[in-house]
Structures are given as structure tokens and as C-alpha cells.
N, C-alpha and C. Protein backbone atom coordinates (compact mmCIF):
# COMPACT_ATOMS: atom_id res chain seq x y z
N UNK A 1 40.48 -9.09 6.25
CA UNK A 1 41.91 -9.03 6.22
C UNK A 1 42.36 -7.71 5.59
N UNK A 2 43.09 -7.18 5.51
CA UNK A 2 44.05 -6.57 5.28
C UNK A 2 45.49 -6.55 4.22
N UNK A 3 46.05 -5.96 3.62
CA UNK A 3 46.93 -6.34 2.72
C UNK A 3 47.77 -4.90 2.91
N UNK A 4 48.90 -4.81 3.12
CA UNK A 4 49.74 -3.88 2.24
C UNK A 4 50.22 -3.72 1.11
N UNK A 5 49.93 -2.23 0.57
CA UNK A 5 50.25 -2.11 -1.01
C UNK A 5 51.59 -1.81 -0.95
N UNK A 6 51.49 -0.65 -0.09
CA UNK A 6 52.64 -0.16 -0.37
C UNK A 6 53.20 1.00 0.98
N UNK A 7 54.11 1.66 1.10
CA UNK A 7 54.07 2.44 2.55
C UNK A 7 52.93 3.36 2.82
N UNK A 8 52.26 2.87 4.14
CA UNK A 8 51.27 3.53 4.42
C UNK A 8 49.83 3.46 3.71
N UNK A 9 49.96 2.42 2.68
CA UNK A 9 48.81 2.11 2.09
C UNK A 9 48.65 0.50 1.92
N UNK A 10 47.56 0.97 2.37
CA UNK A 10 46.44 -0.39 3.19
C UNK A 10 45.00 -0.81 2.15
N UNK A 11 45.04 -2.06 1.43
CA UNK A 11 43.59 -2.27 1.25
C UNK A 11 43.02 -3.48 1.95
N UNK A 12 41.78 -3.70 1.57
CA UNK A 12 41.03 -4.85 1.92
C UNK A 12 41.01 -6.20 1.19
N UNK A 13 41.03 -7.22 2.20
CA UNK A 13 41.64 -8.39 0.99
C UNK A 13 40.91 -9.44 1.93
N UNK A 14 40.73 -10.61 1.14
CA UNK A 14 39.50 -11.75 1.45
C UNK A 14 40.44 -13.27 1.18
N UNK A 15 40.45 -14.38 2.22
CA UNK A 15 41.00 -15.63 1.15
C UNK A 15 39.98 -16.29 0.85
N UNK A 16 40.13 -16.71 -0.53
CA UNK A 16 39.34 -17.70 -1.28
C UNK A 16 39.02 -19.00 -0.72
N UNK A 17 38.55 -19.78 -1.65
CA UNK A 17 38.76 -21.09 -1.13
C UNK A 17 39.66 -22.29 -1.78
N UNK A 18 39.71 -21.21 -2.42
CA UNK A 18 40.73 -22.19 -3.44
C UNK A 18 42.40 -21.69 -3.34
N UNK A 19 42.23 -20.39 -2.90
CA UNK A 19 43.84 -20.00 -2.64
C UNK A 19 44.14 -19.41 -1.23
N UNK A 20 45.21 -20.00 -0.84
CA UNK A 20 45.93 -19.68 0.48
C UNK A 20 46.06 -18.75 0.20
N UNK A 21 46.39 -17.79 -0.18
CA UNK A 21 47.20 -16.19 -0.29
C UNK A 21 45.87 -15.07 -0.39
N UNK A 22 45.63 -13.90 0.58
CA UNK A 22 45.00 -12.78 0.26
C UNK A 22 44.61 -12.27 -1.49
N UNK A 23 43.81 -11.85 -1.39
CA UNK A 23 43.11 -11.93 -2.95
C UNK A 23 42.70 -10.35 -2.40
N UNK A 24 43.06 -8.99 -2.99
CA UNK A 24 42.44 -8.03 -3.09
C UNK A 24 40.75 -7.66 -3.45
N UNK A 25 40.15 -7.03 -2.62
CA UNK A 25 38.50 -6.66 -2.97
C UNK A 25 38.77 -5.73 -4.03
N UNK A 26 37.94 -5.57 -5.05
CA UNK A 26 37.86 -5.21 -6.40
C UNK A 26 38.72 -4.78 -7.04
N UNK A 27 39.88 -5.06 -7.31
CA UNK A 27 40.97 -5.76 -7.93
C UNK A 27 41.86 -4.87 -8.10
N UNK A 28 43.53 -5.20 -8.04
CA UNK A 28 44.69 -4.31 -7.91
C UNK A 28 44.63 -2.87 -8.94
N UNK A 29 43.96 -2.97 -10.05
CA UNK A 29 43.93 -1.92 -10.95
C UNK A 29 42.78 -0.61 -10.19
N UNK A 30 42.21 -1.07 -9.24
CA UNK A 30 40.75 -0.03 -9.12
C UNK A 30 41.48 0.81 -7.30
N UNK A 31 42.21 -0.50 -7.00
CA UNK A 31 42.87 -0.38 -5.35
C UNK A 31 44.06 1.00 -5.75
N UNK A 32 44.64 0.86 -6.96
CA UNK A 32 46.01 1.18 -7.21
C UNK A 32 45.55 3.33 -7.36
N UNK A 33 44.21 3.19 -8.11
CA UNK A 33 43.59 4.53 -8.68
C UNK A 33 43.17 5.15 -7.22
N UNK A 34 42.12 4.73 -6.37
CA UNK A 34 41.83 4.62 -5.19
C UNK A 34 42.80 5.21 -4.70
N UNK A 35 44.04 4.90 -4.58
CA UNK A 35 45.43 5.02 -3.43
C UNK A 35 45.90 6.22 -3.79
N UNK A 36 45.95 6.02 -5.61
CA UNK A 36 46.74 7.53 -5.78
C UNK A 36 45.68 8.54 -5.69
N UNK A 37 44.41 8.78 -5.95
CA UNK A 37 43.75 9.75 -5.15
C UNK A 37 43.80 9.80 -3.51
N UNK A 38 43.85 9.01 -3.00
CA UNK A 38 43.47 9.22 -1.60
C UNK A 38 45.13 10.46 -0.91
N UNK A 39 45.68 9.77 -1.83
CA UNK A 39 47.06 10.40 -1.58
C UNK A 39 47.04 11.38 -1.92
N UNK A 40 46.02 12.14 -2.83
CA UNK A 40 45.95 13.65 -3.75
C UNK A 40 47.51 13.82 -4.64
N UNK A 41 47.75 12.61 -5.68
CA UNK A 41 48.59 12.48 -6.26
C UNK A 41 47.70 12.83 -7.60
N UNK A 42 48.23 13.57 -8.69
CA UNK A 42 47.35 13.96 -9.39
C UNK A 42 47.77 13.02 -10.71
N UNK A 43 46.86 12.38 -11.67
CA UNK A 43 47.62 11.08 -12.20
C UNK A 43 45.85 11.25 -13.41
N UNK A 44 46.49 10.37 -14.68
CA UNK A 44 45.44 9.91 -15.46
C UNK A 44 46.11 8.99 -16.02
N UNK A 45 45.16 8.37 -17.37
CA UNK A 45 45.35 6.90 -17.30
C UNK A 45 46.18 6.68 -18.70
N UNK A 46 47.66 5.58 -18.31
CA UNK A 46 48.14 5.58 -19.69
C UNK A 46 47.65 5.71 -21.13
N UNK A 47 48.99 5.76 -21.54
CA UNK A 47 48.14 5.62 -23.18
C UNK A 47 47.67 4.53 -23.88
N UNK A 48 47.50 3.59 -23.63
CA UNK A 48 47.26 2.44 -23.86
C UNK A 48 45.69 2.42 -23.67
N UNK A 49 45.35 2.61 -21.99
CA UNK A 49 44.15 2.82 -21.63
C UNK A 49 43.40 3.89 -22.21
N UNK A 50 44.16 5.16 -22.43
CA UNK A 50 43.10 5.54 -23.12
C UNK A 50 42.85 5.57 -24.71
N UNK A 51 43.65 4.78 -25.10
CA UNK A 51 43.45 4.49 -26.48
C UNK A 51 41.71 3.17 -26.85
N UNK A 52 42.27 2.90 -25.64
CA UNK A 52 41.16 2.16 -25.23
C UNK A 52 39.48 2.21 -24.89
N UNK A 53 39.56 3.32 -24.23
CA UNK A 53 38.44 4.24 -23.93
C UNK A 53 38.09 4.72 -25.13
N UNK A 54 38.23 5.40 -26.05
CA UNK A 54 38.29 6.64 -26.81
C UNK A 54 38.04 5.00 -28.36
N UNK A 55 38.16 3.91 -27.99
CA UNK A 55 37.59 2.89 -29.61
C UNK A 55 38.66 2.70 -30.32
N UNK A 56 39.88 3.28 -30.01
CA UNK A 56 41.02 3.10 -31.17
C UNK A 56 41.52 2.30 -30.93
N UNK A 57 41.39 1.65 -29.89
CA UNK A 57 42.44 -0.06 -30.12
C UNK A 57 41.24 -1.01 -29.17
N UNK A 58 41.75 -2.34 -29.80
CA UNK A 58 40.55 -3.40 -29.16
C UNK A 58 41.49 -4.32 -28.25
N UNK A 59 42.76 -3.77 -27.62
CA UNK A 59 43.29 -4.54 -26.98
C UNK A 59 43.28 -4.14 -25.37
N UNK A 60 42.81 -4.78 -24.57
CA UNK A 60 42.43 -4.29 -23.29
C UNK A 60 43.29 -4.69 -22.61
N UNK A 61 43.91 -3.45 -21.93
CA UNK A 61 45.04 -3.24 -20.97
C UNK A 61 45.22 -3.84 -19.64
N UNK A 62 46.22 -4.62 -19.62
CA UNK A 62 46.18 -5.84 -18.31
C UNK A 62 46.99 -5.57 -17.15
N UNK A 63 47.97 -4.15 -17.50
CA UNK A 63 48.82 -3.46 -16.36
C UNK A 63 48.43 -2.27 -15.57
N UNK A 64 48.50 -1.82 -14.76
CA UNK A 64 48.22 -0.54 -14.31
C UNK A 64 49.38 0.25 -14.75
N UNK A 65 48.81 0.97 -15.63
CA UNK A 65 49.64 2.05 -16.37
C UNK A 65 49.40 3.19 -15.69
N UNK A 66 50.30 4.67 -15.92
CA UNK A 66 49.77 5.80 -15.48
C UNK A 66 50.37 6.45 -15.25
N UNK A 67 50.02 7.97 -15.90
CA UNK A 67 50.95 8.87 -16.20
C UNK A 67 50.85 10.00 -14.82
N UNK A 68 51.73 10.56 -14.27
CA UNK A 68 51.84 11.24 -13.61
C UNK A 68 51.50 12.83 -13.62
N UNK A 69 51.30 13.72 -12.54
CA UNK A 69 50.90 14.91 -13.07
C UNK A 69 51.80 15.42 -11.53
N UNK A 70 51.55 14.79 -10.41
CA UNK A 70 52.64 15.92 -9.37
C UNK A 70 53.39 14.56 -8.74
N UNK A 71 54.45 14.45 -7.79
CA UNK A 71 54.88 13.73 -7.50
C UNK A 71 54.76 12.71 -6.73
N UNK A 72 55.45 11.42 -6.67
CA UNK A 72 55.27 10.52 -6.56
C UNK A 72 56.66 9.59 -6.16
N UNK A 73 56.44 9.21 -4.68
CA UNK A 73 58.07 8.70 -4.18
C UNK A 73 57.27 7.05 -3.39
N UNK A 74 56.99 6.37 -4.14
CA UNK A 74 56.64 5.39 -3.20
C UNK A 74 56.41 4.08 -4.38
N UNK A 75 56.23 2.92 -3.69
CA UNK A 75 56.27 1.47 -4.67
C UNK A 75 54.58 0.90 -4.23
N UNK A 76 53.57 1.13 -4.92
CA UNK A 76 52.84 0.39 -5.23
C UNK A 76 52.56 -0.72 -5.85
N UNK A 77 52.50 -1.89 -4.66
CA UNK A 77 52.91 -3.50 -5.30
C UNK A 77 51.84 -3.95 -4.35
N UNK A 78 51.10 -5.35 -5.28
CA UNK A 78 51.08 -6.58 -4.22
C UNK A 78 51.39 -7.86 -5.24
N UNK A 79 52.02 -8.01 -4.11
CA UNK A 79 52.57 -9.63 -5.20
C UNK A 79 53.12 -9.27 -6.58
N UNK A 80 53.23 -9.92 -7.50
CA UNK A 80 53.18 -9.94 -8.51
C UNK A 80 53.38 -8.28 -9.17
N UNK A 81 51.75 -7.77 -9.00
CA UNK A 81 51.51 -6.81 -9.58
C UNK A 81 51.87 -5.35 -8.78
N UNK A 82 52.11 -4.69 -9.73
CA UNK A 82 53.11 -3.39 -9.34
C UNK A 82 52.07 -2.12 -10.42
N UNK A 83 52.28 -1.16 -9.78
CA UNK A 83 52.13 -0.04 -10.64
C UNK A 83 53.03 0.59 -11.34
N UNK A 84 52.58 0.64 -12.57
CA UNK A 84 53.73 1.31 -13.63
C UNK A 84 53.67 2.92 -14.13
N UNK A 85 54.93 3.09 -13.58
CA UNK A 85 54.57 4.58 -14.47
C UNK A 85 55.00 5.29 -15.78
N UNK A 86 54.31 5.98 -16.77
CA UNK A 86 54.53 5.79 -17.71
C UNK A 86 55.35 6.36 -18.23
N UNK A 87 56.62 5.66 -19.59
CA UNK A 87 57.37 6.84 -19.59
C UNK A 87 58.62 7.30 -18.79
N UNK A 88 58.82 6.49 -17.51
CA UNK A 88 59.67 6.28 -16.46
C UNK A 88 59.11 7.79 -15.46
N UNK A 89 59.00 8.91 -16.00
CA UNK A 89 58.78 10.04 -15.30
C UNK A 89 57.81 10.11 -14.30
N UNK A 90 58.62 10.32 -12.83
CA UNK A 90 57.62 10.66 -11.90
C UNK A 90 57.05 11.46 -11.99
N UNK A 91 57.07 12.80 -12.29
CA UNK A 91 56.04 13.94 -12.34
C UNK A 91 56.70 14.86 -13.29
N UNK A 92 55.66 15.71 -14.03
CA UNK A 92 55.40 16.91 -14.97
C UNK A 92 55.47 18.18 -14.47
């Protein structure tokens, strides 16, 4: 199957057996990084996340955060989950 994220972006998606609704292959946070490279959107990872990386906080980040570096005009969503950008600013 198939899923739309968002315009012009397409991932791969599987149903369970336990849920009627498309379920993304390796999960909206990895699909969301994926997309904005494929797009050559230039982007790294909130501050949260990398507070995370780097040992200074033990709270592991459950949104797709992410800070921008060139621009960015489009809504990355499925369901529920959306990509956030950080800071409100589309690009630097």
C-alpha cells in the first residue's frame, strides 16, 4: 500500500491485523527525515532531540521536531502526526 504524507510525497504503508487503517513502514519520524532529504530540504534535528543525543536530557522525544536550514512550503502529515517546525521559522 501506499500512503500520502503530504503533496507529492508518498510512503509505504502495510495493514495490520489488528487495525483497519494503513500503519507506515518504519515509522512517521524516519518517513518524515527521508522526505525532507529526498526533497534536498536542508534541515537538522530539534533541540530537544539533540539534547538527547549529546546525554543531557533522559527524556525521549515523541514529535518530529526540526529545525530548518532552506525552505520549506508544504504540510507533512499522516493522521494524527504532523511535522513540526521549530521555532515557527521556515527557513534561515
Amino acid at each position: 500500500m501506499i500512503a500520502k504524507i503530504g503533496f507529492g510525497v508518498y510512503a509505504k504503508a502495510y495493514k495490520t491485523k489488528y487495525l483497519d487503517i494503513p500503519v507506515i513502514k518504519g515509522g512517521f519520524n524516519t518517513i518524515c527525515k527521508e522526505a525532507l532529504n529526498k526533497l534536498k530540504i536542508r534541515w537538522e534535528p530539534g533541540t530537544a532531540e539533540q539534547a538527547y543525543n549529546k546525554g543531557a536530557s533522559t527524556q525521549v522525544p515523541v514529535q518530529v521536531v526540526v529545525k530548518l536550514k532552506s525552505r520549506l512550503r508544504r504540510k507533512i502529515a499522516y493522521g494524527s502526526q504532523q511535522l513540526i517546525i521549530e521555532q515557527g521559522i521556515n527557513a534561515r
